[in-house]
C-alpha atoms as a PDB file:
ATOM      1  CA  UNK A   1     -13.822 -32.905 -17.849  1.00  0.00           C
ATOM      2  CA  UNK A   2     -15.814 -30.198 -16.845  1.00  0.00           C
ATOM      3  CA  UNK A   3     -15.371 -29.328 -12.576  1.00  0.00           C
ATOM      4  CA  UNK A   4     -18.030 -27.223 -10.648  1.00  0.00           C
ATOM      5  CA  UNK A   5     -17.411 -26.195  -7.236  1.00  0.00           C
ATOM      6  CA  UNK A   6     -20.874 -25.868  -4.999  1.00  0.00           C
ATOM      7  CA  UNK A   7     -19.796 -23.174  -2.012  1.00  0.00           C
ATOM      8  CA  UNK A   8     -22.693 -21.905   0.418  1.00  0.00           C
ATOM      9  CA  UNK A   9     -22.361 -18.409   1.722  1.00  0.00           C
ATOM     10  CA  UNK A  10     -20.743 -18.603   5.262  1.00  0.00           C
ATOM     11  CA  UNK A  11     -22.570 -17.903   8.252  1.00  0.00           C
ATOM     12  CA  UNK A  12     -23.719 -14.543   8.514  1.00  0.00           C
ATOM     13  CA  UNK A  13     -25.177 -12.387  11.127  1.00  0.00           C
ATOM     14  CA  UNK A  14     -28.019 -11.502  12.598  1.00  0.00           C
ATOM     15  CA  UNK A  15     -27.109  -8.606  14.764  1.00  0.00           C
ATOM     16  CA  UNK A  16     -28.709  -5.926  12.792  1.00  0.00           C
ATOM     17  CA  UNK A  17     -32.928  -7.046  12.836  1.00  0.00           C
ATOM     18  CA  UNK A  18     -33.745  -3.764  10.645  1.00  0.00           C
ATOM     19  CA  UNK A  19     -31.046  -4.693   7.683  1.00  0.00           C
ATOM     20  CA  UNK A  20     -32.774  -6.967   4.904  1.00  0.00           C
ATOM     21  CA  UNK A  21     -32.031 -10.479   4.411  1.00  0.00           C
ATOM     22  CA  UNK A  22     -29.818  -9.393   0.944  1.00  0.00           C
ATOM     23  CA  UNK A  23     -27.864  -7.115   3.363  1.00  0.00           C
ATOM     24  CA  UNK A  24     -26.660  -9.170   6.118  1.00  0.00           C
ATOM     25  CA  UNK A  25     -22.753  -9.087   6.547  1.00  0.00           C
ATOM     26  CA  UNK A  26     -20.570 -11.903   7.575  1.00  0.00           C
ATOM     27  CA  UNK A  27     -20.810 -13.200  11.376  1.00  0.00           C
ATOM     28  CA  UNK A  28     -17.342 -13.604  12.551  1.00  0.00           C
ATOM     29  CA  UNK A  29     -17.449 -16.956  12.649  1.00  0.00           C
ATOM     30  CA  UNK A  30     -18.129 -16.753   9.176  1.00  0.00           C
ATOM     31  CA  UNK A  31     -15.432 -14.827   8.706  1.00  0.00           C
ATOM     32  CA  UNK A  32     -13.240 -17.632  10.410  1.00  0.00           C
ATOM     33  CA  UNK A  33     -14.637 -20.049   8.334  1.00  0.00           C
ATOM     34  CA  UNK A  34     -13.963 -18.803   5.096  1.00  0.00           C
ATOM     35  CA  UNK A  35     -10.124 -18.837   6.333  1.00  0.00           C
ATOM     36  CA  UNK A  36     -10.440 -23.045   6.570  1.00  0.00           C
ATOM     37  CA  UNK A  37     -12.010 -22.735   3.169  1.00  0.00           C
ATOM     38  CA  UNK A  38      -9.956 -20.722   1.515  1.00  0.00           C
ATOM     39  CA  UNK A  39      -7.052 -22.496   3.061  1.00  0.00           C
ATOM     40  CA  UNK A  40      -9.174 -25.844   1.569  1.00  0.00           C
ATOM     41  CA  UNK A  41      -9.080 -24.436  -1.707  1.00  0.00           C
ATOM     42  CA  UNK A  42      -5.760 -23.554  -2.209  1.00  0.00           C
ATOM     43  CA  UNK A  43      -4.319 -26.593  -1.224  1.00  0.00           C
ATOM     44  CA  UNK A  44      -6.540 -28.362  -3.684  1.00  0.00           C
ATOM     45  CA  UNK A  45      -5.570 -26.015  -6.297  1.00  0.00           C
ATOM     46  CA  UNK A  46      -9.082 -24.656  -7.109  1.00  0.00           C
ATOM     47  CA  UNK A  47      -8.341 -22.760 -10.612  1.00  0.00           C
ATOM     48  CA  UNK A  48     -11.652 -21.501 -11.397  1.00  0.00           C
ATOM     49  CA  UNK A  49     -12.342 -19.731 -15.401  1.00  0.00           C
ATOM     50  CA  UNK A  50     -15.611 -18.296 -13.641  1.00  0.00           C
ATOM     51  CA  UNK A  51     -17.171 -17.433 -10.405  1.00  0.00           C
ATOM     52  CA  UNK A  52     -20.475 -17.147 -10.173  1.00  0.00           C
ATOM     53  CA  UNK A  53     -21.578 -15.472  -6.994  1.00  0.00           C
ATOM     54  CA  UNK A  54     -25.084 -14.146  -5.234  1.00  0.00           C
ATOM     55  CA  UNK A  55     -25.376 -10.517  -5.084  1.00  0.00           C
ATOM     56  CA  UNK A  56     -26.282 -10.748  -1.333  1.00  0.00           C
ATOM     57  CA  UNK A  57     -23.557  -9.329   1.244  1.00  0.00           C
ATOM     58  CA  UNK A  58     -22.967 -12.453   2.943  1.00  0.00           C
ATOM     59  CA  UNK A  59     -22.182 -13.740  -0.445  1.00  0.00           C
ATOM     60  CA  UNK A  60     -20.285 -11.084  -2.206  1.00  0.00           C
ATOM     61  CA  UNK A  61     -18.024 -10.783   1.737  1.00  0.00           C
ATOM     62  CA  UNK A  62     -17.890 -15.132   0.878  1.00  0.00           C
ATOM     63  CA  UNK A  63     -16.143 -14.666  -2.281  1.00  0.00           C
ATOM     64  CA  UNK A  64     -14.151 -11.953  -0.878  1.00  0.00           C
ATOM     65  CA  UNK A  65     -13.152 -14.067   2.093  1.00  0.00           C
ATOM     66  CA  UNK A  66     -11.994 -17.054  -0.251  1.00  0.00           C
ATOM     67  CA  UNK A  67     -10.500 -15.340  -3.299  1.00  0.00           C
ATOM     68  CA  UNK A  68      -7.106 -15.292  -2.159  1.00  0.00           C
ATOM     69  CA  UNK A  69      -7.354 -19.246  -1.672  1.00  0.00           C
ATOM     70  CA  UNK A  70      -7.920 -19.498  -5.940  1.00  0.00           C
ATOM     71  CA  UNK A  71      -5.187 -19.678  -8.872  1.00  0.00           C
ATOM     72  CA  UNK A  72      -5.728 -17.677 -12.152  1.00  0.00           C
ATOM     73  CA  UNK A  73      -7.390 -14.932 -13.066  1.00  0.00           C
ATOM     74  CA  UNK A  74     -11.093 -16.417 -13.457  1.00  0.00           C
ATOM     75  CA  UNK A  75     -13.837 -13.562 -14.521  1.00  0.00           C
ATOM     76  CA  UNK A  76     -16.383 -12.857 -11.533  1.00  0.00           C
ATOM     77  CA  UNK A  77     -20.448 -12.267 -12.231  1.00  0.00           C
ATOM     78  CA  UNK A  78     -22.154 -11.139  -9.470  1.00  0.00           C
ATOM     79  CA  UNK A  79     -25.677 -11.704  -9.972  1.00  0.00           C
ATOM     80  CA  UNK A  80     -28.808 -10.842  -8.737  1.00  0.00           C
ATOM     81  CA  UNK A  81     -30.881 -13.914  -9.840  1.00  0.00           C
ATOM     82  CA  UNK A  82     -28.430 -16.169  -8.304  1.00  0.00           C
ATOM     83  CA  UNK A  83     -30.003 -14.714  -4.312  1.00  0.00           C
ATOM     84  CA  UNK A  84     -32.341 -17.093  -3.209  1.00  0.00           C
ATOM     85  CA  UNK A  85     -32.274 -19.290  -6.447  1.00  0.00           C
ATOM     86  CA  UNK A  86     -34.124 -22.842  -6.511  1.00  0.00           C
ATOM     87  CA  UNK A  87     -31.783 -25.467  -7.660  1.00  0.00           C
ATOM     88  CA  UNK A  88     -33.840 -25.395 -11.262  1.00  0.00           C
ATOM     89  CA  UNK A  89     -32.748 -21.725 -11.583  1.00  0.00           C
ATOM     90  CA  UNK A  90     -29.271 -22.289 -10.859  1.00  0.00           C
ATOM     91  CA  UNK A  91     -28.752 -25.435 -12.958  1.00  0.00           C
ATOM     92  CA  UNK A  92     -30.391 -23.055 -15.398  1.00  0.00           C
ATOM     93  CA  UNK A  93     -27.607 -20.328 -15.563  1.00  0.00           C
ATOM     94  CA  UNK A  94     -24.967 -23.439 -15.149  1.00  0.00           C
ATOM     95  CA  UNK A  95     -26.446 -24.544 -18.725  1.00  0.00           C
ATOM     96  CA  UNK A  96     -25.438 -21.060 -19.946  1.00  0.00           C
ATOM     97  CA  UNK A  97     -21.651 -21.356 -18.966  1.00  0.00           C
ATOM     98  CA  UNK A  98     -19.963 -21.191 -22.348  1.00  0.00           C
ATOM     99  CA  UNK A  99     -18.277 -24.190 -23.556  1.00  0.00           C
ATOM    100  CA  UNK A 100     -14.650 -23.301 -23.649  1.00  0.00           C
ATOM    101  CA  UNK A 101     -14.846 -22.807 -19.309  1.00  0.00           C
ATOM    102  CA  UNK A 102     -13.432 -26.060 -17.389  1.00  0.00           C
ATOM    103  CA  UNK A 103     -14.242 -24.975 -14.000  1.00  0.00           C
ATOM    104  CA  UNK A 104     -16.581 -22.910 -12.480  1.00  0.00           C
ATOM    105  CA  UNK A 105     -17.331 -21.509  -8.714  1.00  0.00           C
ATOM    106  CA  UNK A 106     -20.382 -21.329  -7.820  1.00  0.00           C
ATOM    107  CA  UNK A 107     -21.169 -19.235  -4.849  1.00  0.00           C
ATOM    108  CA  UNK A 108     -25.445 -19.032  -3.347  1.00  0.00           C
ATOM    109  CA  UNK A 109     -27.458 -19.697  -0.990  1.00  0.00           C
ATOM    110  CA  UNK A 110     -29.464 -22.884   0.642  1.00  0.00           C
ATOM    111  CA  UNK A 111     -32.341 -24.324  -0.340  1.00  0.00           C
ATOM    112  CA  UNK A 112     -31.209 -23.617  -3.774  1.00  0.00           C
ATOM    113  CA  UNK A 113     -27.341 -24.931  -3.931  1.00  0.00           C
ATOM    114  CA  UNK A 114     -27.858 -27.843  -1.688  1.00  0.00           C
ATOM    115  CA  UNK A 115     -30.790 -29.431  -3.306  1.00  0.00           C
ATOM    116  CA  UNK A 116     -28.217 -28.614  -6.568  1.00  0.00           C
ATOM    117  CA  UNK A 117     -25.574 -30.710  -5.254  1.00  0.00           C
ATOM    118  CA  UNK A 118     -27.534 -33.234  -4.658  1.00  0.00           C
ATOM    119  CA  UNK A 119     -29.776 -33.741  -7.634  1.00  0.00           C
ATOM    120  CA  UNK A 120     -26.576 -33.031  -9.592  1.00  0.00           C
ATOM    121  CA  UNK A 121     -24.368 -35.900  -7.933  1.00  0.00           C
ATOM    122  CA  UNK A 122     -25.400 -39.601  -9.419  1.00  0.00           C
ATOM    123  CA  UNK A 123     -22.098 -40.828  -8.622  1.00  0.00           C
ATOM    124  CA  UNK A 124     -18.816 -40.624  -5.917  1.00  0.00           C
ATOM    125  CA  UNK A 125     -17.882 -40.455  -2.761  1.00  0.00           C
ATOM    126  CA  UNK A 126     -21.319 -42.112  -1.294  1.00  0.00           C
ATOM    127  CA  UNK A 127     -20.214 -40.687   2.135  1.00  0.00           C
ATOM    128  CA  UNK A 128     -19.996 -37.682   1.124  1.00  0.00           C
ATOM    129  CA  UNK A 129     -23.225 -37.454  -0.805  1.00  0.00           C
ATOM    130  CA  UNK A 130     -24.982 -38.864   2.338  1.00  0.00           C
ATOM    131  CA  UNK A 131     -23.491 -36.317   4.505  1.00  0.00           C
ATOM    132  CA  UNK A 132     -23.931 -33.612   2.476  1.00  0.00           C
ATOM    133  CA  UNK A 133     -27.825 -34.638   1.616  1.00  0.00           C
ATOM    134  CA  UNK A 134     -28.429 -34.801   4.986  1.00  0.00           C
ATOM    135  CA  UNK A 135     -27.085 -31.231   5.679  1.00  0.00           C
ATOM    136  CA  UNK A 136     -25.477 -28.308   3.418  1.00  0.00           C
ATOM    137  CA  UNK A 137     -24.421 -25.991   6.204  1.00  0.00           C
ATOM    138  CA  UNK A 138     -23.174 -22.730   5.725  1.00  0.00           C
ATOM    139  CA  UNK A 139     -20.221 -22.900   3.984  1.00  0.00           C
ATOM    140  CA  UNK A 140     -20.334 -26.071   2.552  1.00  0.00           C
ATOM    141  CA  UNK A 141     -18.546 -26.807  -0.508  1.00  0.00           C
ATOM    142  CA  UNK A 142     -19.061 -29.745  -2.849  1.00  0.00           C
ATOM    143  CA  UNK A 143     -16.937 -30.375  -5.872  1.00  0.00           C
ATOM    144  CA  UNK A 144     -18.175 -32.290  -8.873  1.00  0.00           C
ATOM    145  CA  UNK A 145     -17.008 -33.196 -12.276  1.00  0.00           C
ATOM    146  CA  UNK A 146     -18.910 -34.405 -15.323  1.00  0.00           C
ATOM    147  CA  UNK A 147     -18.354 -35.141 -18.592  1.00  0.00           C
ATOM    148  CA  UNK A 148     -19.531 -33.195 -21.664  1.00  0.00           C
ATOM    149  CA  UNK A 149     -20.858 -29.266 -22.230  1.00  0.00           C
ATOM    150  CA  UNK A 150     -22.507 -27.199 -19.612  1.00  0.00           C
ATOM    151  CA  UNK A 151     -25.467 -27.216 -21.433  1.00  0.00           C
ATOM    152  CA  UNK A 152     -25.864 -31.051 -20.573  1.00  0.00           C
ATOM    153  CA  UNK A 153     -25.743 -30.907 -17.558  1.00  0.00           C
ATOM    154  CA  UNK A 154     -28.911 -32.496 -15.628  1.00  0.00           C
ATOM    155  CA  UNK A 155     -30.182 -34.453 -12.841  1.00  0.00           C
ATOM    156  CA  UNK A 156     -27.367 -37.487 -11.450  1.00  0.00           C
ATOM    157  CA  UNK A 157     -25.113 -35.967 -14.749  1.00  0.00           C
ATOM    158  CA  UNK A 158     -21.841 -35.120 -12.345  1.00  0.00           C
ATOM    159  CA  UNK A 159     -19.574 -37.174 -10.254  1.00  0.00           C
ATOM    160  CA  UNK A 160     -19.520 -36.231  -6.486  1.00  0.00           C
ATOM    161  CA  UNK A 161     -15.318 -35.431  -5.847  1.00  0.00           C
ATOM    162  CA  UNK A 162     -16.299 -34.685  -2.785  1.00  0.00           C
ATOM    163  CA  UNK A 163     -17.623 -32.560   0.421  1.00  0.00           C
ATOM    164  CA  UNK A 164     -16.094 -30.377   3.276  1.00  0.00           C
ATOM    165  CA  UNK A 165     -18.000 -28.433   5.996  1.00  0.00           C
ATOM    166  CA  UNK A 166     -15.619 -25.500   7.535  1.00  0.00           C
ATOM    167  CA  UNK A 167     -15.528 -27.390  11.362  1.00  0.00           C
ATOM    168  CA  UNK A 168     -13.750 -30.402   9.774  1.00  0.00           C
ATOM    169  CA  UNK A 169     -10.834 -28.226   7.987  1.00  0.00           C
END
């Protein structure tokens, strides 16, 4: 069974006006956060085959941040078309994940990734799912599984595991 792992960027700053919205590094408390995450992950185990990550800083400095936190040697694709993505782009390039990967790390940006998760989850940890509709903060990270090929996967296909913000870790 197939596991995707939803992770918004952590908070970044806003201390430089003149840098573009791609550009913006890390906040520290960003940088803090990604700690409780990456802690998060490895004590979950997270084994990832593929990461799929924004090209923004605050993204790219995300994965960085949390890398350390992830078993194996999964292949990394940092990708342009995944900044600023609507969910219907991203489940797009999800679709394309060859067959043979079990789990895959997805790594972008709000509105896009939240209002994935939760067009994605039609089952789980109802909690969660109300939480986590409600509000996909920075740094959120929602773990789903589903059953069947990438290419299937659509609207209520995955399972909600479940949902952790970086202030409750």
């Amino acid at each position: 069974m197939p596991t995707l792992v939803l992770l918004r960027h952590l908070k970044s700053s806003w201390d430089d006006a003149g840098l573009a919205d791609h550009d913006r590094p890390l906040a520290p408390r960003g940088v803090r956060a990604g700690e409780r995450i990456r802690r998060h992950l490895e004590e979950a185990g997270a084994s990832p085959q593929l990461v799929l990550c924004s090209s923004a800083v605050r993204a790219v400095e995300t994965w960085e941040a949390v890398r350390s936190g992830l078993t194996g040697d999964g292949e990394l694709a940092i990708e342009d078309g995944l900044y600023a993505a609507s969910a219907e782009s991203l489940l797009e390039r999800l679709n394309a994940v060859p067959d043979p990967v079990a789990a895959v790390l997805l790594i972008a940006h709000n509105p896009g990734i939240g209002d994935l998760a939760v067009g994605l989850a039609g089952s789980g940890d109802g909690d969660a799912l109300e939480r986590m509709a409600e509000k996909y903060p920075t740094g959120g990270l929602a773990t789903l599984t589903f059953a069947g090929p990438w290419a299937a996967l659509g609207p209520k296909g995955a399972e909600l595991r479940g949902f952790v913000v970086p202030r409750e870790l």
